[in-house]
N, C-alpha and C. Protein backbone atom coordinates (compact mmCIF):
# COMPACT_ATOMS: atom_id res chain seq x y z
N UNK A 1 0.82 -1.19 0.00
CA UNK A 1 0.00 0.00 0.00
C UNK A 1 0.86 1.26 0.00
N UNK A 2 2.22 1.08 0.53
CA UNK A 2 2.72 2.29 0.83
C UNK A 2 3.38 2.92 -0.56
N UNK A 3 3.65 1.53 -1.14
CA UNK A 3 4.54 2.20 -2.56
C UNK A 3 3.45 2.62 -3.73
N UNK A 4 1.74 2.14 -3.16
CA UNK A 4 0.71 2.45 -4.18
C UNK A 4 0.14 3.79 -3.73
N UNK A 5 0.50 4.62 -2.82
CA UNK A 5 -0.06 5.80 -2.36
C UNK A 5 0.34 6.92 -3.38
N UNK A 6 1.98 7.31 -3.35
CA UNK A 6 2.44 8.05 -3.93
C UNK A 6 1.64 8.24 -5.50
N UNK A 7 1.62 6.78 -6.11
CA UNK A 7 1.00 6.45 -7.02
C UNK A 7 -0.27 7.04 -7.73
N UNK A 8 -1.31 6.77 -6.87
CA UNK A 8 -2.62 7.75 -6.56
C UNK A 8 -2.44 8.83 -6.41
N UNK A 9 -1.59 9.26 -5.48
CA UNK A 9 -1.60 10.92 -5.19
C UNK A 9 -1.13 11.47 -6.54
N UNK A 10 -0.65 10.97 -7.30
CA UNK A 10 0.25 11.43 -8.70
C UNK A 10 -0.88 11.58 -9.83
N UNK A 11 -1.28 10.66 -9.48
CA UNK A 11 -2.56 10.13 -10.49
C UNK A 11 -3.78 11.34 -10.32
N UNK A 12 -4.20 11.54 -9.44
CA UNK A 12 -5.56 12.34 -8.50
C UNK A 12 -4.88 13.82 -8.74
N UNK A 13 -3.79 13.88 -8.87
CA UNK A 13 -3.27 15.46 -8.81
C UNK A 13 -2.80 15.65 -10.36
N UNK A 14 -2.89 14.53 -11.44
CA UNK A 14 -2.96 14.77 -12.71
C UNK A 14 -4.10 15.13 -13.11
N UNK A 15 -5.11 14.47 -12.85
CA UNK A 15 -7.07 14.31 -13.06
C UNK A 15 -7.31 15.61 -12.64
N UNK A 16 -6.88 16.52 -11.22
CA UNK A 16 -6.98 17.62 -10.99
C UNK A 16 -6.34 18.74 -11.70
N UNK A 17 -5.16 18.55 -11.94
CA UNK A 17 -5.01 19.73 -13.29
C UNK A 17 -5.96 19.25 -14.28
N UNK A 18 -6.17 18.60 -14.85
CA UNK A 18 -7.01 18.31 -16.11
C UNK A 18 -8.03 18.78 -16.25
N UNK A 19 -8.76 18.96 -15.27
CA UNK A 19 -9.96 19.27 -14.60
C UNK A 19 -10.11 20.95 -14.35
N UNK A 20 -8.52 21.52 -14.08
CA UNK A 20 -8.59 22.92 -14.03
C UNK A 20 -9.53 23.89 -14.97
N UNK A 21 -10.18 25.21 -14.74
CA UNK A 21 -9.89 25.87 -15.18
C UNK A 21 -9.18 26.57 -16.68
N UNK A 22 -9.15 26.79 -17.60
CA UNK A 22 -7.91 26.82 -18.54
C UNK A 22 -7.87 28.34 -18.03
N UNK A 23 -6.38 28.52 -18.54
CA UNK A 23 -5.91 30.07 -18.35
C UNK A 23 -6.69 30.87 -19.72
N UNK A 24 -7.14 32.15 -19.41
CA UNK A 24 -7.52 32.67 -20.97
C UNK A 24 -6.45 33.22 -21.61
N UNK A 25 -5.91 32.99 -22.63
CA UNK A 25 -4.47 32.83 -23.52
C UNK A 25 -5.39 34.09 -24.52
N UNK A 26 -4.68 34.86 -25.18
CA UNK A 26 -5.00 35.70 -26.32
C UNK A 26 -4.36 35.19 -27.64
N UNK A 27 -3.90 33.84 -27.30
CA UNK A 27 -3.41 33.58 -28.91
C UNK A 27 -4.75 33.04 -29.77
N UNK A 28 -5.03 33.61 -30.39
CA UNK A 28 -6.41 33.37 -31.28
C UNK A 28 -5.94 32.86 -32.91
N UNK A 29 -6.70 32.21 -33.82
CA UNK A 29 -7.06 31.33 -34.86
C UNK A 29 -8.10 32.13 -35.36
N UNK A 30 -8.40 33.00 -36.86
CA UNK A 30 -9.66 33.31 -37.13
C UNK A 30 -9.44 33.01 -38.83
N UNK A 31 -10.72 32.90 -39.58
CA UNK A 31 -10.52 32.77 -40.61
C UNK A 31 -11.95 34.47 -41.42
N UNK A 32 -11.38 34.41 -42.57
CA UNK A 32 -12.13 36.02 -43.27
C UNK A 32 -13.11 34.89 -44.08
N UNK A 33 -12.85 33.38 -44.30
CA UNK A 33 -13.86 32.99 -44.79
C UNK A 33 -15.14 32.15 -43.78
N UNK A 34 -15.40 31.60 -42.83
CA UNK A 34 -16.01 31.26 -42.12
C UNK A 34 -15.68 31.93 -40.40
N UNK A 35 -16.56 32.01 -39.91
CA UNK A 35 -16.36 32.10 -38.79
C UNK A 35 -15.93 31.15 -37.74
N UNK A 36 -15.85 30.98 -36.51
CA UNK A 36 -15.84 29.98 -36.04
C UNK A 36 -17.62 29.12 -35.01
N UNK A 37 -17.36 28.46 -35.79
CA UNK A 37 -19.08 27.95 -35.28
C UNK A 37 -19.77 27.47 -36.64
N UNK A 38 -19.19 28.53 -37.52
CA UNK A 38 -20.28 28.74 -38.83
C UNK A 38 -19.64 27.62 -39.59
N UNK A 39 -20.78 28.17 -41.07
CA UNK A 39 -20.30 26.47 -41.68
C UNK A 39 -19.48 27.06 -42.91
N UNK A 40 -18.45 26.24 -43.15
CA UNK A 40 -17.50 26.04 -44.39
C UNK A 40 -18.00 26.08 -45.33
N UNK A 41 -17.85 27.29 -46.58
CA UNK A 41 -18.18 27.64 -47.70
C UNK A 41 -17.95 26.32 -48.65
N UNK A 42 -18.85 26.49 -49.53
CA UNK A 42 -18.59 25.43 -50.58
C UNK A 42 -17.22 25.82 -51.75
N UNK A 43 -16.55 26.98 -51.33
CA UNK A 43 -15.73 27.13 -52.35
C UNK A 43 -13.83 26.42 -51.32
N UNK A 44 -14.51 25.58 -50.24
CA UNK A 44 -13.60 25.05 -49.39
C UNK A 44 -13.97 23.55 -49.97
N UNK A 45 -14.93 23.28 -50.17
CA UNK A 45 -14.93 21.63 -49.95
C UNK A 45 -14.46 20.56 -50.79
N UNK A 46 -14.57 19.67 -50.55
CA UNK A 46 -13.41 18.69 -51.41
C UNK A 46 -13.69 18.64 -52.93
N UNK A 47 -13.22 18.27 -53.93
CA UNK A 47 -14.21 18.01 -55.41
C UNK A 47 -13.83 16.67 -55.81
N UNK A 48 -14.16 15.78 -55.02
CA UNK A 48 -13.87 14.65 -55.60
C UNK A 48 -14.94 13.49 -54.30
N UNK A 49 -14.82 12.56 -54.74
CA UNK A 49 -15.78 11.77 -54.08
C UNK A 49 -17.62 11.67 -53.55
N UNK A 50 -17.55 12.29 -54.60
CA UNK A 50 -19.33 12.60 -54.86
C UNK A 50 -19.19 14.49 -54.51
N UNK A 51 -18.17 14.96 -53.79
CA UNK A 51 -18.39 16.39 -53.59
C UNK A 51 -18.29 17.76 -54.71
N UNK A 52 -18.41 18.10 -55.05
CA UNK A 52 -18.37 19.51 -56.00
C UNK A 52 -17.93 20.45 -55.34
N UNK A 53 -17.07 20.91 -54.70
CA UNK A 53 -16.30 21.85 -54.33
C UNK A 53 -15.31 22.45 -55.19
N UNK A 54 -14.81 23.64 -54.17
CA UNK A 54 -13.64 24.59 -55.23
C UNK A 54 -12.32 23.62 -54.33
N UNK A 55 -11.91 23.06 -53.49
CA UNK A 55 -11.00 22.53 -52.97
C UNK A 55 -9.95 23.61 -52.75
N UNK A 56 -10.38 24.75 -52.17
CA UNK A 56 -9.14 25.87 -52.13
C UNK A 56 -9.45 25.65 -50.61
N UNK A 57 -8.02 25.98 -50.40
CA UNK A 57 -7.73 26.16 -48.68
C UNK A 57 -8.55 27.79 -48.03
N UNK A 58 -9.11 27.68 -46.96
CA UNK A 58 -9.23 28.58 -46.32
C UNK A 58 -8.31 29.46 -45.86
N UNK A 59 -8.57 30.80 -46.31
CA UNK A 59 -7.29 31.98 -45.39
C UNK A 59 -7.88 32.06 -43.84
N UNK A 60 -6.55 31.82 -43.16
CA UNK A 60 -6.54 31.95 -41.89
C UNK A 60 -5.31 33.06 -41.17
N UNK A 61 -5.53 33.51 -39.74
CA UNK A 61 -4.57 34.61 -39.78
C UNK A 61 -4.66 34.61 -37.94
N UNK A 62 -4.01 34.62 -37.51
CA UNK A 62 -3.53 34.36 -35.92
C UNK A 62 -2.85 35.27 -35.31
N UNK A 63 -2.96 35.89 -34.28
CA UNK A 63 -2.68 37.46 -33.21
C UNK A 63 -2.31 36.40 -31.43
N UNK A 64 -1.28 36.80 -31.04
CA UNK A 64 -1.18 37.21 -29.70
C UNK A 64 -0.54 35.61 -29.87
N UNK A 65 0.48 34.78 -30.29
CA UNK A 65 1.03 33.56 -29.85
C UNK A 65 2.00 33.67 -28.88
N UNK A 66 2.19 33.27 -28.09
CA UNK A 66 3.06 33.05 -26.78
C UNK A 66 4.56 33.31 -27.10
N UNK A 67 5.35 34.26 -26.03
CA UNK A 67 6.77 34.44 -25.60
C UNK A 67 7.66 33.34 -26.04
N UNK A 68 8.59 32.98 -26.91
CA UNK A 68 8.84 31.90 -27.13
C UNK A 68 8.80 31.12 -27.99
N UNK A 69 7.61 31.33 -28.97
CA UNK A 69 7.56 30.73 -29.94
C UNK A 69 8.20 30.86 -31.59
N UNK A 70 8.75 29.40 -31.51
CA UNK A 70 9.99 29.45 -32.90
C UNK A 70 9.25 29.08 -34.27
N UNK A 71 8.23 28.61 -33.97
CA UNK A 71 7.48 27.62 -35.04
C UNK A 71 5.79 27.37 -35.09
N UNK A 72 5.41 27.09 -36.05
CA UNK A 72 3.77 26.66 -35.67
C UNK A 72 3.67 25.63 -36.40
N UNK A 73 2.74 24.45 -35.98
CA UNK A 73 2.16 23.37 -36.64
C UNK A 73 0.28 23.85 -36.77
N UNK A 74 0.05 23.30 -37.88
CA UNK A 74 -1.27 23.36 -38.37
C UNK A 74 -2.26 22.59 -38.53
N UNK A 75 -2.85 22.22 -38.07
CA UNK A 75 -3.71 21.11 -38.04
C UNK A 75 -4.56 20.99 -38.07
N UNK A 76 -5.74 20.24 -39.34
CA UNK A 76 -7.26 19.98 -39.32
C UNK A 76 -7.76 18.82 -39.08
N UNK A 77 -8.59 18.74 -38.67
CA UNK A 77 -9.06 17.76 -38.02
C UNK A 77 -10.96 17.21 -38.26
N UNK A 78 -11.27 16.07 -38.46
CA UNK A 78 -12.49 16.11 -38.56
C UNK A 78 -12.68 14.52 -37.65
N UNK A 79 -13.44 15.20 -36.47
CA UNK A 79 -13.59 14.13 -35.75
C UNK A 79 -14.67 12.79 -35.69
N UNK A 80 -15.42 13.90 -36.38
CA UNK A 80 -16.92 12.99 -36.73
C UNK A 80 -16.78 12.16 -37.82
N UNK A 81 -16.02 12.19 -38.95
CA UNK A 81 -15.63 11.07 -39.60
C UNK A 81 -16.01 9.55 -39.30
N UNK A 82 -16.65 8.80 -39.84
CA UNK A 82 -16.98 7.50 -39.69
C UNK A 82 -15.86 6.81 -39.85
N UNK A 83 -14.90 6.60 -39.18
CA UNK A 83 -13.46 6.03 -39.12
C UNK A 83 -12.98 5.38 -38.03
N UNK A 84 -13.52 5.59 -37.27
CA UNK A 84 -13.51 5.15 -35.70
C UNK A 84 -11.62 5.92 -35.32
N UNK A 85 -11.40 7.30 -36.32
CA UNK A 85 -10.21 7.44 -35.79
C UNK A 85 -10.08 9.27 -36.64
N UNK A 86 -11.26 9.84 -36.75
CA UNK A 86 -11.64 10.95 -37.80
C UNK A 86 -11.17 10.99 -38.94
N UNK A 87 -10.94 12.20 -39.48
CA UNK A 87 -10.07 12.02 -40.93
C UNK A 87 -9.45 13.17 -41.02
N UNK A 88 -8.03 13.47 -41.15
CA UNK A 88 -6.75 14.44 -41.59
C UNK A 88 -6.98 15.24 -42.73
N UNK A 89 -7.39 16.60 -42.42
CA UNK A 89 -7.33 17.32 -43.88
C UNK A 89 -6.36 17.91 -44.30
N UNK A 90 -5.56 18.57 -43.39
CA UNK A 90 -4.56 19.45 -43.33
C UNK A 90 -3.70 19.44 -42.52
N UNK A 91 -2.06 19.25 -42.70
CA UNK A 91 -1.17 18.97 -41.75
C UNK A 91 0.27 20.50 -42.76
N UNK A 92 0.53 21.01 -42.04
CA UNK A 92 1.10 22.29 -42.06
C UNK A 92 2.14 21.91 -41.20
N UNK A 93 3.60 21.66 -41.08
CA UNK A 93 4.52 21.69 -39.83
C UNK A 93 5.78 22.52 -40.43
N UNK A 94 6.38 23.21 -39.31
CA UNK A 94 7.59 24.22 -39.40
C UNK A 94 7.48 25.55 -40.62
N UNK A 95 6.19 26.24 -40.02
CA UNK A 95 5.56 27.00 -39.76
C UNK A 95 6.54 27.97 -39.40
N UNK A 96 7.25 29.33 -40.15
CA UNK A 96 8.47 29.86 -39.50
C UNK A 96 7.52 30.91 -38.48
N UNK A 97 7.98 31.60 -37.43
CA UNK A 97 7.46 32.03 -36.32
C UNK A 97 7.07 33.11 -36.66
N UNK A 98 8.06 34.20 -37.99
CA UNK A 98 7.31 35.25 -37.91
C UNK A 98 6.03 35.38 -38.93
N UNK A 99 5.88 34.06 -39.09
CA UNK A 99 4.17 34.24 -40.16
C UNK A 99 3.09 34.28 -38.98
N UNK A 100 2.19 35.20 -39.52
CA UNK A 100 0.99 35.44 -38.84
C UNK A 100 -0.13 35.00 -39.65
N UNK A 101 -0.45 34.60 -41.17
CA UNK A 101 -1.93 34.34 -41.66
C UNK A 101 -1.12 33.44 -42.72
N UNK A 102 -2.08 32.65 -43.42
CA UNK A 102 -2.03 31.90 -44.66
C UNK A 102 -3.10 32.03 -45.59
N UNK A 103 -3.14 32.69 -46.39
CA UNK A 103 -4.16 33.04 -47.66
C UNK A 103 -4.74 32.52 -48.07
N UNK A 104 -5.69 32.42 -48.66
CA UNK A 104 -6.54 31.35 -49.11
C UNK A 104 -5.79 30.65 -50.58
N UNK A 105 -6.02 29.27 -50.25
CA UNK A 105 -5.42 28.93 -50.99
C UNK A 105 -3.89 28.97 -51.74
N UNK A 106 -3.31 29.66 -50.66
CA UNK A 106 -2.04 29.52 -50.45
C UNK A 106 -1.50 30.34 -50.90
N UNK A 107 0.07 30.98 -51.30
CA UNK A 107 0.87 29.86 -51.22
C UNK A 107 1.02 29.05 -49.12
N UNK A 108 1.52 28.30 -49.04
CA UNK A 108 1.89 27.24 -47.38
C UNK A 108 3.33 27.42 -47.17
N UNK A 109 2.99 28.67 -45.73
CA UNK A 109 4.44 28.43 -45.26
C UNK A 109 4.90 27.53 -44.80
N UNK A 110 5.93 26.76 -44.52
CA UNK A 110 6.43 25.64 -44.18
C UNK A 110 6.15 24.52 -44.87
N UNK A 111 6.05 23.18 -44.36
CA UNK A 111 5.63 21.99 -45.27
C UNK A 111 4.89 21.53 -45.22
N UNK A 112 3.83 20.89 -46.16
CA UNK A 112 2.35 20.20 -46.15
C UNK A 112 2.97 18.70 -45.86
N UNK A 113 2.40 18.25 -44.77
CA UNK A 113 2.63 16.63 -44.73
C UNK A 113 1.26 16.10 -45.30
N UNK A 114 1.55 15.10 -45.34
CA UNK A 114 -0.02 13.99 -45.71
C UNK A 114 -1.37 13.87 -45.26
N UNK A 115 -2.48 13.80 -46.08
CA UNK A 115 -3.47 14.09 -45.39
C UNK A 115 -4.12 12.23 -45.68
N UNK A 116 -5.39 12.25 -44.60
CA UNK A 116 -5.81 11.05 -44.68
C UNK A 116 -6.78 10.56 -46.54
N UNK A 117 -6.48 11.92 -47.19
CA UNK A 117 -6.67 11.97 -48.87
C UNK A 117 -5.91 10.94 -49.58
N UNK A 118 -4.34 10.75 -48.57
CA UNK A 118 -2.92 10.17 -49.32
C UNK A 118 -2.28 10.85 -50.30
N UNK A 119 -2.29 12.01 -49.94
CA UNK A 119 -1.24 13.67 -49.81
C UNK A 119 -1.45 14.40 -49.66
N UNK A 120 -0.44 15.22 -49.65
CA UNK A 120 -0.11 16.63 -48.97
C UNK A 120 -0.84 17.57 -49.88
N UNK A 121 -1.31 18.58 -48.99
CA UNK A 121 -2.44 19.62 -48.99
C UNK A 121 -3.40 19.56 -48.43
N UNK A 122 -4.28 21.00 -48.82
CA UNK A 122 -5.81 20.60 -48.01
C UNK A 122 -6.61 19.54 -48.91
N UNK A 123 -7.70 19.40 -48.51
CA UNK A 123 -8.42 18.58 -48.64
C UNK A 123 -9.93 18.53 -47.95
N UNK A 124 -10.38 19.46 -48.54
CA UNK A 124 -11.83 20.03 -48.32
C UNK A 124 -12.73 19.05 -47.54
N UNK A 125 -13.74 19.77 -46.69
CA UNK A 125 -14.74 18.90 -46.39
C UNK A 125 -15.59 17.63 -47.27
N UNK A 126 -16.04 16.69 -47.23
CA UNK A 126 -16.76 16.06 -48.05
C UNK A 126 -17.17 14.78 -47.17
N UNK A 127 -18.09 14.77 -46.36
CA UNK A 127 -18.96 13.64 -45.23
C UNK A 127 -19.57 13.21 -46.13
N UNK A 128 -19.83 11.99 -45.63
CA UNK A 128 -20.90 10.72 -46.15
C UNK A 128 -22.41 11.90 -46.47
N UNK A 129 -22.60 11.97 -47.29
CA UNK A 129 -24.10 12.36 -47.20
C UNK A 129 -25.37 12.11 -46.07
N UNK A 130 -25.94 12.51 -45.59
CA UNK A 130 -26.82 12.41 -44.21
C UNK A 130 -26.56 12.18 -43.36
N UNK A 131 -24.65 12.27 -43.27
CA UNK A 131 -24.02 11.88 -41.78
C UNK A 131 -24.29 12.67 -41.05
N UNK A 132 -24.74 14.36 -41.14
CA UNK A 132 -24.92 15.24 -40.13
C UNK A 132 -23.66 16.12 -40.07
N UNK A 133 -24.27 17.13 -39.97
CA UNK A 133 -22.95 17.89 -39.42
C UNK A 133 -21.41 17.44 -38.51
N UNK A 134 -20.53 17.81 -39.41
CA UNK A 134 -19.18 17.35 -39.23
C UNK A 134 -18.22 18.72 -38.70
N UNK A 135 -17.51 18.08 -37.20
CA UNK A 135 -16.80 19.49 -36.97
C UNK A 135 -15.37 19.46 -37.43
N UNK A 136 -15.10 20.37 -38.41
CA UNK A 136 -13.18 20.39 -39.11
C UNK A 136 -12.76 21.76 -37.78
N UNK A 137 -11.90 20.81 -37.09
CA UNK A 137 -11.39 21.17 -36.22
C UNK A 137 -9.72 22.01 -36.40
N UNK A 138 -9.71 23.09 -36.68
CA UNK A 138 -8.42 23.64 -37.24
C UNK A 138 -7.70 23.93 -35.83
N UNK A 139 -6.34 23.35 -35.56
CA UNK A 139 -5.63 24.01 -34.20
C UNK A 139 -4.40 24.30 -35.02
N UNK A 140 -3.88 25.16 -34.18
CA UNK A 140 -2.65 26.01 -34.77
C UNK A 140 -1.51 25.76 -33.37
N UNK A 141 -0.77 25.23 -33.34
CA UNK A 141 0.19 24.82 -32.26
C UNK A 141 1.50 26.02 -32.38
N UNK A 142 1.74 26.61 -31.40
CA UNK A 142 2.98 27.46 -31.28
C UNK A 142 4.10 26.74 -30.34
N UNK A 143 4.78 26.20 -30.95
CA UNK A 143 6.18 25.29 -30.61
C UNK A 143 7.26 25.88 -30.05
N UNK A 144 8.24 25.40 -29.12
CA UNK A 144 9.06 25.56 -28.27
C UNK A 144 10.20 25.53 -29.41
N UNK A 145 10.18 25.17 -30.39
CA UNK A 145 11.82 24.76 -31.39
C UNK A 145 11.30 25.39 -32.42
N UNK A 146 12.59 25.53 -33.39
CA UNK A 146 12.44 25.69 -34.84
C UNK A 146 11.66 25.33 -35.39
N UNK A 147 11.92 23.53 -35.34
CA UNK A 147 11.24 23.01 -36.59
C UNK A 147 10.88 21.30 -35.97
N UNK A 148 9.83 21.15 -36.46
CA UNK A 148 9.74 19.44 -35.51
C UNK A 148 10.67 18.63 -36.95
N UNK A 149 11.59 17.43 -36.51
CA UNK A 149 11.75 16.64 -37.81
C UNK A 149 11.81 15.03 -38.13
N UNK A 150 10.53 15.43 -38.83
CA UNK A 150 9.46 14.23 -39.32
C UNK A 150 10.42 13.74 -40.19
N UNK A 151 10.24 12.07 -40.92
CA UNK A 151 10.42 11.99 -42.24
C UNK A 151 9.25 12.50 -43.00
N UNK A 152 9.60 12.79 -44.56
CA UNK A 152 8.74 12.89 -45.56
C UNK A 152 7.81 11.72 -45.47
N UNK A 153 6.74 12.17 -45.29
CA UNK A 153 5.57 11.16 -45.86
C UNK A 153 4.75 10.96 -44.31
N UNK A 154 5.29 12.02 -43.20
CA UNK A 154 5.14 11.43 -42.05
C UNK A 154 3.38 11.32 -41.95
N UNK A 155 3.07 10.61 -41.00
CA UNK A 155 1.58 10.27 -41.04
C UNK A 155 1.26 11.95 -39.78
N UNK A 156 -0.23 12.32 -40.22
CA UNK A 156 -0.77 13.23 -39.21
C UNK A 156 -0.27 13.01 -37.84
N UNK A 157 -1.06 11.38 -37.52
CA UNK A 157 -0.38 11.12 -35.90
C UNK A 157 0.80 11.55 -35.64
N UNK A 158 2.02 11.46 -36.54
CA UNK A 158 3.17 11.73 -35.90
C UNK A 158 3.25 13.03 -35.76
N UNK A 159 3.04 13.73 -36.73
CA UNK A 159 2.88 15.27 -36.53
C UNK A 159 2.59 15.85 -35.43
N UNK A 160 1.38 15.07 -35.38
CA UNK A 160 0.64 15.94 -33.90
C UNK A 160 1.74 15.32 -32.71
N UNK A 161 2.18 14.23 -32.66
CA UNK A 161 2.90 14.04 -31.64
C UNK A 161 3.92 14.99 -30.94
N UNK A 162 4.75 15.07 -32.59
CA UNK A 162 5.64 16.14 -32.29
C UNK A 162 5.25 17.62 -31.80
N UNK A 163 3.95 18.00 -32.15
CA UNK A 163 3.68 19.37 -32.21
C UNK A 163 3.01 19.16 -30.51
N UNK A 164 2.55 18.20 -30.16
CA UNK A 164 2.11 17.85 -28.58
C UNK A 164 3.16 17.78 -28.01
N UNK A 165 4.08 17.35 -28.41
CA UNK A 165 5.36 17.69 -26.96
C UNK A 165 6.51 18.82 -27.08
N UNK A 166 5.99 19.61 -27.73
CA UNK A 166 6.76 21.03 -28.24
C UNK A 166 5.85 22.24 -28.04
N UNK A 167 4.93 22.17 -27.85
CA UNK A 167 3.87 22.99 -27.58
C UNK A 167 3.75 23.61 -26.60
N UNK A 168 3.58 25.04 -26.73
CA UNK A 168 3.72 26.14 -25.70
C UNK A 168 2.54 26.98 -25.40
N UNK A 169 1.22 26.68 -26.34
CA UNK A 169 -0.07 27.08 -27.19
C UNK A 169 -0.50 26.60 -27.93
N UNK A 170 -1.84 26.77 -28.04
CA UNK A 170 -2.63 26.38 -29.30
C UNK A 170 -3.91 27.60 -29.24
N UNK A 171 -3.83 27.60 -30.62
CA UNK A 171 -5.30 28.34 -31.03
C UNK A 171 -6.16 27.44 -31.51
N UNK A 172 -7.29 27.78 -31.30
CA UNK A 172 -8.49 26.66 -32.33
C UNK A 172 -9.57 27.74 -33.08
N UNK A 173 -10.01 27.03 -34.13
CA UNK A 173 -10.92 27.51 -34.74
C UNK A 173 -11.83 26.21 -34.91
N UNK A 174 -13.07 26.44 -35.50
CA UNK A 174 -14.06 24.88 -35.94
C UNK A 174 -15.03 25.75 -36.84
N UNK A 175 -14.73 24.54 -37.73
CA UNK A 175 -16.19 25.11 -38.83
C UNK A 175 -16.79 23.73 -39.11
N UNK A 176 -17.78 24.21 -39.66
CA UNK A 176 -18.68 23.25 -39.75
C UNK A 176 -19.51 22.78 -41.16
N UNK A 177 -19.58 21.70 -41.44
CA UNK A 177 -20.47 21.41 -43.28
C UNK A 177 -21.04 20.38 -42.68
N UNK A 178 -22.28 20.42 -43.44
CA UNK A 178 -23.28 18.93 -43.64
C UNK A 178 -23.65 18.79 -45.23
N UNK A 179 -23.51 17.36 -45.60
CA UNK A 179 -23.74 16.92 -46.67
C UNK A 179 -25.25 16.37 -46.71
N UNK A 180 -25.69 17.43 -47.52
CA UNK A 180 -27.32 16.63 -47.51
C UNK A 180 -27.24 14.81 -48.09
N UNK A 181 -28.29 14.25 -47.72
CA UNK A 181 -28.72 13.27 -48.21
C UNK A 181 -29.08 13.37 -50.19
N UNK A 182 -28.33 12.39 -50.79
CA UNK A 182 -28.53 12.62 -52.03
C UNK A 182 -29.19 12.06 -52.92
């Protein structure tokens, strides 16, 4: 019991930060084409797989990132994906520090890794039809280093790994599309 106490107490006082409060941070994520909440223009969404979209990346543009920061990772995310693991739209890493926005449709500072498409770039919304509203979860990570270094071809997971244990901040944004029933 005595060597399982410390144990618990470690454990119970992790669950309790977790549980905190968050600090309110001013590093913000906004985009000039959707808001956050609102839904993703059709001149974002994928054009391929039953979708008709323009497949252009959203301009995005970010204020107030943390003391410290050398780098940003980029990351979209769609969790609702029927995948039992979401689906990767956009992976952005080494991100040089003094960029503040990315234009629509580019050009991409730093390097596009792979998306769950099976390459690099964006890769527009496009849900199963009548799946319901899908949230593309955009976080913007402000990193402790230069540059995280992946191999070429690295998968999202690793990305985020790296950008999770280098991370000093994050901004989020979320937009949102539903694919009618067709």
């Amino acid at each position: 019991m005595r060597k399982l106490l410390p144990i618990l107490m470690l454990s119970f006082a992790a669950f309790a930060a977790d549980k905190a409060p968050a600090k309110k941070s001013g590093f913000t994520l906004s985009s000039t084409d959707f808001k956050s909440g609102g839904t993703i223009p059709d001149k974002q969404v994928f054009n391929s797989f039953g979708c008709s979209g323009g497949n252009v990346s959203p301009a995005l543009e970010w204020k107030g990132a943390p003391e410290g920061t050398k780098s940003f990772v980029l990351m979209v995310h769609d969790p609702d994906a029927p995948t039992g693991s979401g689906w990767w739209h956009w992976v952005v890493y080494n991100i040089p520090a003094d960029t503040k926005s990315i234009p629509e449709g580019g050009p991409v500072p730093g390097t596009e890794g792979n998306t769950d498409f099976g390459k690099a770039g964006w890769g527009g919304p496009c849900p199963p039809p009548g799946s319901g509203k899908h949230h593309y979860q955009f976080t913007l990570y402000a990193l402790k280093v230069d540059k995280i270094d992946v191999p070429q071809g690295a998968t999202a997971a690793m990305v985020g790994f790296y950008a999770n244990m280098n991370a000093i901040g994050k901004a989020k944004l979320t937009g949102l599309y539903e694919r009618k029933k067709e």
